[in-house]
C-alpha atoms as a PDB file:
ATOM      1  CA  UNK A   1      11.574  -3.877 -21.907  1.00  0.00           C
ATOM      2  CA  UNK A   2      10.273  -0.585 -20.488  1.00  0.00           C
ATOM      3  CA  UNK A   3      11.761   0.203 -16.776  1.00  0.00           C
ATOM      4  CA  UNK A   4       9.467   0.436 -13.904  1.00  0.00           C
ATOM      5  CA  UNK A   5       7.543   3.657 -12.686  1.00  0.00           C
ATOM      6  CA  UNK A   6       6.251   4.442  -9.326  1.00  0.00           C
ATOM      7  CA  UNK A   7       3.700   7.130  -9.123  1.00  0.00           C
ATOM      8  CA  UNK A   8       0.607   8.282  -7.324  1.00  0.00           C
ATOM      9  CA  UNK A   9      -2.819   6.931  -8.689  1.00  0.00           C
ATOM     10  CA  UNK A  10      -4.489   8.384 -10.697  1.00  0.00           C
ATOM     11  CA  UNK A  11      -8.296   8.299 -12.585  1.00  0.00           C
ATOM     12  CA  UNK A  12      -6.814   6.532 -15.866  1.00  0.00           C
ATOM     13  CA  UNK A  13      -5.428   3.784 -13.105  1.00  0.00           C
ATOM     14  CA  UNK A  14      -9.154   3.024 -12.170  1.00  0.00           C
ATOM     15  CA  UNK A  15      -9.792  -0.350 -14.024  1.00  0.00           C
ATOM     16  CA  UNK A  16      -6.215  -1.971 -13.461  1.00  0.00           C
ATOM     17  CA  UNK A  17      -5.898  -0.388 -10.028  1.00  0.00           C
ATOM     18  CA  UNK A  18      -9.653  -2.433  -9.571  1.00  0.00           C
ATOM     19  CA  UNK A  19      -8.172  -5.377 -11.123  1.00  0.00           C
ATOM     20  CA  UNK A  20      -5.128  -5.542  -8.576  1.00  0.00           C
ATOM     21  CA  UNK A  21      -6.906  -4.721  -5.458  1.00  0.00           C
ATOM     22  CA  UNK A  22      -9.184  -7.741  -6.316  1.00  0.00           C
ATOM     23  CA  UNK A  23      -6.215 -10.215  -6.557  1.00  0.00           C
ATOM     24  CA  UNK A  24      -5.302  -8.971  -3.540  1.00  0.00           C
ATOM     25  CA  UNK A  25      -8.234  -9.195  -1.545  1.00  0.00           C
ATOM     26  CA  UNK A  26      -9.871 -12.643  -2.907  1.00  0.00           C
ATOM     27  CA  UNK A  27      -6.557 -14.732  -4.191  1.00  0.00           C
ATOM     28  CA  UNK A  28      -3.603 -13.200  -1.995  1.00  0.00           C
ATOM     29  CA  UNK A  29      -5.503 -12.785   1.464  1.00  0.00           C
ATOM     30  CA  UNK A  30      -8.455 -15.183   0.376  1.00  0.00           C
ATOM     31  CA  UNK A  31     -10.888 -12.806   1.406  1.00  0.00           C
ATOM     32  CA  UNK A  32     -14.649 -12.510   0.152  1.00  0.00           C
ATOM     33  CA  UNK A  33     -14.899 -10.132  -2.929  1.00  0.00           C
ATOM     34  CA  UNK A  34     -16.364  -6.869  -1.915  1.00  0.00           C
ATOM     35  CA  UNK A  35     -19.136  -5.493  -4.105  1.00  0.00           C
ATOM     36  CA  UNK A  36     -17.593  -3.120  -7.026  1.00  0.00           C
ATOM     37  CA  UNK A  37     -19.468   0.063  -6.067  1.00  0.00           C
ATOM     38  CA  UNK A  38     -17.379  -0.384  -2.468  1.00  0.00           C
ATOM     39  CA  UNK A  39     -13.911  -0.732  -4.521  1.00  0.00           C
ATOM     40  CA  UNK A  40     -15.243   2.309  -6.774  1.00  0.00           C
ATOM     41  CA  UNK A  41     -16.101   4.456  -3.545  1.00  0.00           C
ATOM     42  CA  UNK A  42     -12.479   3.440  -1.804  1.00  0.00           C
ATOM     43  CA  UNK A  43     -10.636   3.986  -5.219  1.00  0.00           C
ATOM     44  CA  UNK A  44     -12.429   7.479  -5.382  1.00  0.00           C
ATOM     45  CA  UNK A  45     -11.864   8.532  -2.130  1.00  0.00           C
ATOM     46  CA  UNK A  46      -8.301   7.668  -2.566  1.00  0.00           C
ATOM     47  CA  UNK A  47      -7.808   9.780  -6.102  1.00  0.00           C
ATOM     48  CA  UNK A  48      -8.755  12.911  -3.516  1.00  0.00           C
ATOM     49  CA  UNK A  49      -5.928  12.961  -0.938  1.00  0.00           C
ATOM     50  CA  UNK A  50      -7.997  14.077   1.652  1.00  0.00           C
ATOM     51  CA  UNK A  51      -8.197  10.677   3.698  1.00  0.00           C
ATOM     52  CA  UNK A  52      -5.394   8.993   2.036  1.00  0.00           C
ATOM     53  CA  UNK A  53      -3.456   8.225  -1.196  1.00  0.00           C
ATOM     54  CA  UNK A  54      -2.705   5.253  -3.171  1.00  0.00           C
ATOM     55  CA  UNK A  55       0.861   4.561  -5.608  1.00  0.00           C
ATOM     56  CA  UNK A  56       0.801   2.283  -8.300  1.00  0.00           C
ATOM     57  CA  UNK A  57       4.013   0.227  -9.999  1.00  0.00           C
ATOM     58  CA  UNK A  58       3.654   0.386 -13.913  1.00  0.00           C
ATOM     59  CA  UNK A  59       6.165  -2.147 -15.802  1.00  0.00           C
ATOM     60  CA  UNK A  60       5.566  -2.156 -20.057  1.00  0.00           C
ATOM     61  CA  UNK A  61       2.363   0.077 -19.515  1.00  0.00           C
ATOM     62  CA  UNK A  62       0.498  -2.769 -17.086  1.00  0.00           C
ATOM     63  CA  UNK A  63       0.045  -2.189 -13.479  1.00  0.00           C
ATOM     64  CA  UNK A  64       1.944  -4.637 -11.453  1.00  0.00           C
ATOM     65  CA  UNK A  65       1.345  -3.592  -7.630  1.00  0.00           C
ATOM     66  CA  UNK A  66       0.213  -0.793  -5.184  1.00  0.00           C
ATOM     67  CA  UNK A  67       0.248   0.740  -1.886  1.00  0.00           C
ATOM     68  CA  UNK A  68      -2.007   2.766  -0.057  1.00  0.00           C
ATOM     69  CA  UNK A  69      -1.415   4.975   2.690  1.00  0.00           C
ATOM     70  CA  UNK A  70      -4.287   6.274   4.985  1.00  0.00           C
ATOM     71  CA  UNK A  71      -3.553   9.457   6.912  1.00  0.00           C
ATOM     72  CA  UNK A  72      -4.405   9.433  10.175  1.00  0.00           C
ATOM     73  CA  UNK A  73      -2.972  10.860  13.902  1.00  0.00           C
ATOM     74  CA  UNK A  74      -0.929   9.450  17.225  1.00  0.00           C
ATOM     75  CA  UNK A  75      -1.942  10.879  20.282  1.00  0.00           C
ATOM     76  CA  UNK A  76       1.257   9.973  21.726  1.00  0.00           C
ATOM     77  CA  UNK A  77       3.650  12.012  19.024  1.00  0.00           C
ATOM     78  CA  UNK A  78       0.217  14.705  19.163  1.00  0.00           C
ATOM     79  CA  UNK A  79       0.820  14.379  15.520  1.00  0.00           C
ATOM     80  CA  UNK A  80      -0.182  13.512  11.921  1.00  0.00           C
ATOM     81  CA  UNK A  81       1.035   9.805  10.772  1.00  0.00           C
ATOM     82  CA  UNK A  82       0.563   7.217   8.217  1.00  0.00           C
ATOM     83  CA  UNK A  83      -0.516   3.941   7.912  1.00  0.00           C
ATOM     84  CA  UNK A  84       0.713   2.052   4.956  1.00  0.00           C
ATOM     85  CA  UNK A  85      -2.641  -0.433   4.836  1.00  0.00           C
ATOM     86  CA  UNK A  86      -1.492  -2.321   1.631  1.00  0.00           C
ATOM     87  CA  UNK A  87       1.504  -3.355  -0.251  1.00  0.00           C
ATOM     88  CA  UNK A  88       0.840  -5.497  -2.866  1.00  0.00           C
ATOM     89  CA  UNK A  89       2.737  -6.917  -6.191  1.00  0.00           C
ATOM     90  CA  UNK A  90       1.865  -9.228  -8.954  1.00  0.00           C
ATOM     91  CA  UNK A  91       3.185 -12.581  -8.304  1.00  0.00           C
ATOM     92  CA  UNK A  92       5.141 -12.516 -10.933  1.00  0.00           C
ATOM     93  CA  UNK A  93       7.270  -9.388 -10.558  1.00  0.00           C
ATOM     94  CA  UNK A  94       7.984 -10.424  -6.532  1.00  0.00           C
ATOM     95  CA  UNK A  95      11.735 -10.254  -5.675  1.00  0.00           C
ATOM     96  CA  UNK A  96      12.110  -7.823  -8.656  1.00  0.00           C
ATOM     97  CA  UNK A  97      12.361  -4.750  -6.714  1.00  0.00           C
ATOM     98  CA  UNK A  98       9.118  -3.342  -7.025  1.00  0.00           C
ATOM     99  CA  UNK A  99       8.250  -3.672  -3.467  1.00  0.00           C
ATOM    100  CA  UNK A 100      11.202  -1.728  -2.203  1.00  0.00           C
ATOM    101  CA  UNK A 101      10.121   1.176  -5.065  1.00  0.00           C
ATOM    102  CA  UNK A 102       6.368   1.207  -3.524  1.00  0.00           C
ATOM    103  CA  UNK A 103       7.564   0.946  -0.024  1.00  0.00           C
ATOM    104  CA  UNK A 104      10.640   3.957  -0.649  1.00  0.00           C
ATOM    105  CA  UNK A 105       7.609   6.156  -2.768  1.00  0.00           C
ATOM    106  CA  UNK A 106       5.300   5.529   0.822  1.00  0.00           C
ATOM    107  CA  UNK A 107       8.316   6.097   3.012  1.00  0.00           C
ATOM    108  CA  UNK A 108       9.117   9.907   0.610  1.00  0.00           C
ATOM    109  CA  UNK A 109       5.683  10.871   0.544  1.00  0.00           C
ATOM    110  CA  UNK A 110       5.164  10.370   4.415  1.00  0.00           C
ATOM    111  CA  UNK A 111       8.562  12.088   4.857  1.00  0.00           C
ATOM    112  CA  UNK A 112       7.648  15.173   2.345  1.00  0.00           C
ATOM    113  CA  UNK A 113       4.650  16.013   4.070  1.00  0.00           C
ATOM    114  CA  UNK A 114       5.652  16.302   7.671  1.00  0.00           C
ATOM    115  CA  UNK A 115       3.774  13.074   8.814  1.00  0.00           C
ATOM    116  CA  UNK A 116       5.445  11.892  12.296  1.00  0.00           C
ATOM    117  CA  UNK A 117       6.234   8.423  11.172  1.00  0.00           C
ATOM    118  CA  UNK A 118       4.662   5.706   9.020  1.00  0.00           C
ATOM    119  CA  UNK A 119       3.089   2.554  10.184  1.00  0.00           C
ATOM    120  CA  UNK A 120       2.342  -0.722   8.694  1.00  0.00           C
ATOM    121  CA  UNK A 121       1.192  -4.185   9.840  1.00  0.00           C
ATOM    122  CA  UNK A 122       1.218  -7.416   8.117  1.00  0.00           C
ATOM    123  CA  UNK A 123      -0.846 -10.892   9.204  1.00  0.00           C
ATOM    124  CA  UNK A 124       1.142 -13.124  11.672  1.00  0.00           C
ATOM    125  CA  UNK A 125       1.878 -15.347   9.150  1.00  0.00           C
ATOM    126  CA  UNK A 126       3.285 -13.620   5.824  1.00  0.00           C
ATOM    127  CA  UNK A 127       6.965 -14.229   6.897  1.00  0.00           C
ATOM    128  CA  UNK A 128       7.730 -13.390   3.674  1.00  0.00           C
ATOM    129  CA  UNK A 129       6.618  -9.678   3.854  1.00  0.00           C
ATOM    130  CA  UNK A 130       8.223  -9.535   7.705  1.00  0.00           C
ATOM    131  CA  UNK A 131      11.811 -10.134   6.100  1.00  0.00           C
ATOM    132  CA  UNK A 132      11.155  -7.952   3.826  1.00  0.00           C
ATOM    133  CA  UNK A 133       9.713  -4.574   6.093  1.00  0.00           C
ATOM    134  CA  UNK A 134      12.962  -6.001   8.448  1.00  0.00           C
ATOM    135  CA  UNK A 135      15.206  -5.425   5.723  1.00  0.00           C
ATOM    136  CA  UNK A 136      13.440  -1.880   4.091  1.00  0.00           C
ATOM    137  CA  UNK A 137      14.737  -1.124   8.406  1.00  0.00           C
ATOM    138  CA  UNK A 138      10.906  -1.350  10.017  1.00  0.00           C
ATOM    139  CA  UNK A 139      11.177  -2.749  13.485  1.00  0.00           C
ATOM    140  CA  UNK A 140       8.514  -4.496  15.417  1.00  0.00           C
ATOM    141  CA  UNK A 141       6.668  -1.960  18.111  1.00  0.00           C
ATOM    142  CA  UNK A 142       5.358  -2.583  21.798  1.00  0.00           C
ATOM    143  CA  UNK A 143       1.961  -2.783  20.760  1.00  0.00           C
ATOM    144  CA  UNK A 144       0.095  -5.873  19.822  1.00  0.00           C
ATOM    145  CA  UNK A 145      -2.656  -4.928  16.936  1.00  0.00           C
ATOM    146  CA  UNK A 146      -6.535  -6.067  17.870  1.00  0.00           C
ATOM    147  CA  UNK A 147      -9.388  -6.271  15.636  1.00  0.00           C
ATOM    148  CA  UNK A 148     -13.310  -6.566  16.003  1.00  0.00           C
END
């Protein structure tokens, strides 16, 4: 059995990457199924860097999770941050490790490139992912996340 690689996405990812972020969206967070030229456009615009940058967990040559971090600014640190928008694994390879690789990869590349701090948030819920950013040392913040 081949060991597990974390790296940044890339082009050759496309059709597995596609294949993930749909189990993601319709079975994990039961969510309607967006329209393939939107995943192709957000895929795209992710391969660039310029607005954000996704990592993918490869285990025997099949993907088996991302993450994707979106770049973005605090006005209160007057600073560049990230927001880690998605962490996602394969039912199968849960409690395996390959979390804490995608989360650690997020957590270096935020680090590396000066960003302030990275951010996350999780639905109210998934208790399962809230012991898990507790124990990868996230703490919960002040602020109380809206939507519309």
């Amino acid at each position: 059995m081949m060991s597990l690689i974390v790296r940044q996405a890339v082009s050759q990812d496309i059709p597995g990457l596609t294949e993930l972020m749909y189990t993601y969206i319709v079975d994990f967070y039961q969510r309607p199924k967006p329209a393939a030229e939107k995943i192709d456009q957000l895929i795209d615009m992710l391969l660039t860097h310029d607005q954000g940058i996704q990592f993918v967990a490869e285990k025997d040559e099949e993907l088996v999770g991302f993450a994707t971090l979106y770049f973005s600014y605090s006005t209160t640190k007057a600073d560049k941050i990230t927001v880690m928008n998605d962490l996602f694994v394969v039912e199968n390879e849960r409690g395996n490790g390959v979390a804490q690789e995608l989360f650690q990869a997020c957590h270096h590349y935020s680090n590396e490139n000066d960003f302030a701090h990275m951010a996350w948030v999780t639905v109210k819920d998934n208790y399962r992912a809230q012991r898990f950013y507790e124990k990868m040392g996230g703490t919960t913040g002040d602020w109380i996340n809206y939507s519309i």
